[in-house]
N, C-alpha and C. Protein backbone atom coordinates (compact mmCIF):
# COMPACT_ATOMS: atom_id res chain seq x y z
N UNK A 1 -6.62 24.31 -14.85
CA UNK A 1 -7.14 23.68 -13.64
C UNK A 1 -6.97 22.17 -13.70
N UNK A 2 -6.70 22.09 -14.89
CA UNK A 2 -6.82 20.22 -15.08
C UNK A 2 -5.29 19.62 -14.61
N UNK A 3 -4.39 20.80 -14.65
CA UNK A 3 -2.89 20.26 -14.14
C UNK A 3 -3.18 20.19 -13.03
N UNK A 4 -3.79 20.97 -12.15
CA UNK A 4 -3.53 20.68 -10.96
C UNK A 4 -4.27 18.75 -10.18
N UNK A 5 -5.24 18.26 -11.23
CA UNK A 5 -5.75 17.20 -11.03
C UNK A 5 -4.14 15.68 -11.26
N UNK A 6 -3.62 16.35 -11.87
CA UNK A 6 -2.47 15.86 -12.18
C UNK A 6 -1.11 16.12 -11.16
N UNK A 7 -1.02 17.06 -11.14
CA UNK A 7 0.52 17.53 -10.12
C UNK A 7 -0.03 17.48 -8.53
N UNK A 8 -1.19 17.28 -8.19
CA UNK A 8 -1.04 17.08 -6.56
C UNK A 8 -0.97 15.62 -6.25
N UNK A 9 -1.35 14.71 -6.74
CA UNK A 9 -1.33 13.20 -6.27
C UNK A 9 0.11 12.95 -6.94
N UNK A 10 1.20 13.91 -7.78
CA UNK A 10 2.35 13.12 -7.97
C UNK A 10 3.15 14.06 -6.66
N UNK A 11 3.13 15.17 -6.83
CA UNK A 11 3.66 15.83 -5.43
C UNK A 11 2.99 14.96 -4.39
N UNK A 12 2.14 14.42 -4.16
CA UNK A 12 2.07 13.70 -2.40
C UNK A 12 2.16 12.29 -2.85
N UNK A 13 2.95 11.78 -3.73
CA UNK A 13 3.60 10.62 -4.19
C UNK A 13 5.06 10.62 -3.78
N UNK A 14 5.63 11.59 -4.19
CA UNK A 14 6.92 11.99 -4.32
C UNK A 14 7.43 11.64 -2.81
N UNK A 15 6.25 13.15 -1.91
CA UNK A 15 6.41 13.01 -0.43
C UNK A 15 6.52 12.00 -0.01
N UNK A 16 5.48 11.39 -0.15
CA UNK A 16 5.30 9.78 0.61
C UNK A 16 6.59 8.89 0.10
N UNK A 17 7.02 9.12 -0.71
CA UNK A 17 8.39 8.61 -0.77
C UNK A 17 9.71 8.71 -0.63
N UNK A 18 9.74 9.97 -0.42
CA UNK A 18 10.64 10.45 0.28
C UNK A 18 10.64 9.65 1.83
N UNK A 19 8.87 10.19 2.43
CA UNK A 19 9.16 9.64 3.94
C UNK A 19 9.42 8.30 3.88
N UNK A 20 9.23 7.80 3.33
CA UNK A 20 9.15 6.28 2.98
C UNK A 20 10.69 5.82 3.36
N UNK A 21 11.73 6.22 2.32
CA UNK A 21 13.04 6.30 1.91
C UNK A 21 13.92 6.65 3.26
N UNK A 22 12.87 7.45 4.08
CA UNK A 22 13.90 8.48 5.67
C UNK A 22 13.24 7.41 6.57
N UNK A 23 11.82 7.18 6.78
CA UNK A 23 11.94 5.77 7.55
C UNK A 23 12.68 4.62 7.54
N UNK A 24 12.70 4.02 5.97
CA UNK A 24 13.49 2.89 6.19
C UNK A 24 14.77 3.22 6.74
N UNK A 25 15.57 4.40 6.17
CA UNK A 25 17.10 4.47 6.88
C UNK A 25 17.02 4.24 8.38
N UNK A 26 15.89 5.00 8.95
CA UNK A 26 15.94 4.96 10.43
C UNK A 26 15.74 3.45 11.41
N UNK A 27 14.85 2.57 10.26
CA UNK A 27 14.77 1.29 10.85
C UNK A 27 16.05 0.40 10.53
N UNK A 28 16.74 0.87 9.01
CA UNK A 28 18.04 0.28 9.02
C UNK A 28 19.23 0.52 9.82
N UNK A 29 19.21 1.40 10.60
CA UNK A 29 19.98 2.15 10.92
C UNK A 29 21.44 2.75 10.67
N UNK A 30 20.74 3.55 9.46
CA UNK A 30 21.55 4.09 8.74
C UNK A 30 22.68 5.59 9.44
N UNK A 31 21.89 6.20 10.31
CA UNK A 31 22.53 6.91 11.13
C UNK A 31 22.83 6.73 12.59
N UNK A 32 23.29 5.49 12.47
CA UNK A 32 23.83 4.65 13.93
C UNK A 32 25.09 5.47 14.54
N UNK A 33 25.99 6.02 13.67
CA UNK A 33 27.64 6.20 13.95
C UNK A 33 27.89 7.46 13.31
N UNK A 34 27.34 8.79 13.83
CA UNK A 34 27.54 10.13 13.03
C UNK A 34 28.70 10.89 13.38
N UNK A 35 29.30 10.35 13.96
CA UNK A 35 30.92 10.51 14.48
C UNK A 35 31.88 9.16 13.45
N UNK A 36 31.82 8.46 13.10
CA UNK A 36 32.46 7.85 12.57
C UNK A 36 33.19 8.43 11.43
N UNK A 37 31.99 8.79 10.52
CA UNK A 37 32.83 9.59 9.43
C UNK A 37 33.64 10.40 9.49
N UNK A 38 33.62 11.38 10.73
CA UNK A 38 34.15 12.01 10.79
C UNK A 38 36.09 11.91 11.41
N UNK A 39 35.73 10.58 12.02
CA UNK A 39 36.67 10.14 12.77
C UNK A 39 38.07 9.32 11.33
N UNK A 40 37.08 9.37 10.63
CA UNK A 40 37.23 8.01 9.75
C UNK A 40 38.40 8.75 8.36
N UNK A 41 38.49 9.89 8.44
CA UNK A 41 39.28 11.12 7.50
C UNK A 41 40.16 10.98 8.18
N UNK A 42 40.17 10.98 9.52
CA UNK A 42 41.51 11.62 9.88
C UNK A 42 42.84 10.65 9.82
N UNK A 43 42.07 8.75 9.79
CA UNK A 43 42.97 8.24 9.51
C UNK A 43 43.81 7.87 8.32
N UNK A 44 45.40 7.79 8.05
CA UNK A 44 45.96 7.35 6.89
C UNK A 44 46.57 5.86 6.95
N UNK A 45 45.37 5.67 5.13
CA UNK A 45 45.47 4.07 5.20
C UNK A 45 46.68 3.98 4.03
N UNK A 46 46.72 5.35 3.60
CA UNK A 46 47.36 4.82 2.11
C UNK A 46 49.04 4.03 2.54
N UNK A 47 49.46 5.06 3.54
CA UNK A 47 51.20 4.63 3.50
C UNK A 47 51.32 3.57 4.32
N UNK A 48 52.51 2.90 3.35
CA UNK A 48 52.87 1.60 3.78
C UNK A 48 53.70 1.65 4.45
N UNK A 49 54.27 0.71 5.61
CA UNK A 49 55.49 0.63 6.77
C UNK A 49 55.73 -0.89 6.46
């Protein structure tokens, strides 16, 4: 019983940091351009002309 005095405040540590980690992306705006990547394969940078 004494683990559990231990493993719930690091499990809702963890959480809270997780959300923590998914807010900031959203204020950075980290998922501004979710088409980009995708756009972003199809071009070839390697060959030279």
């Amino acid at each position: 019983m004494s683990i559990l005095l231990m493993m719930v405040p690091v499990a809702l540590a963890l959480g809270l940091t997780g959300l923590g980690g998914f807010i900031w992306s959203l204020k950075h705006r980290q998922f501004e351009d979710p088409e980009g990547a995708a756009l972003r394969i199809l071009t070839d940078d390697d060959i030279e002309t």
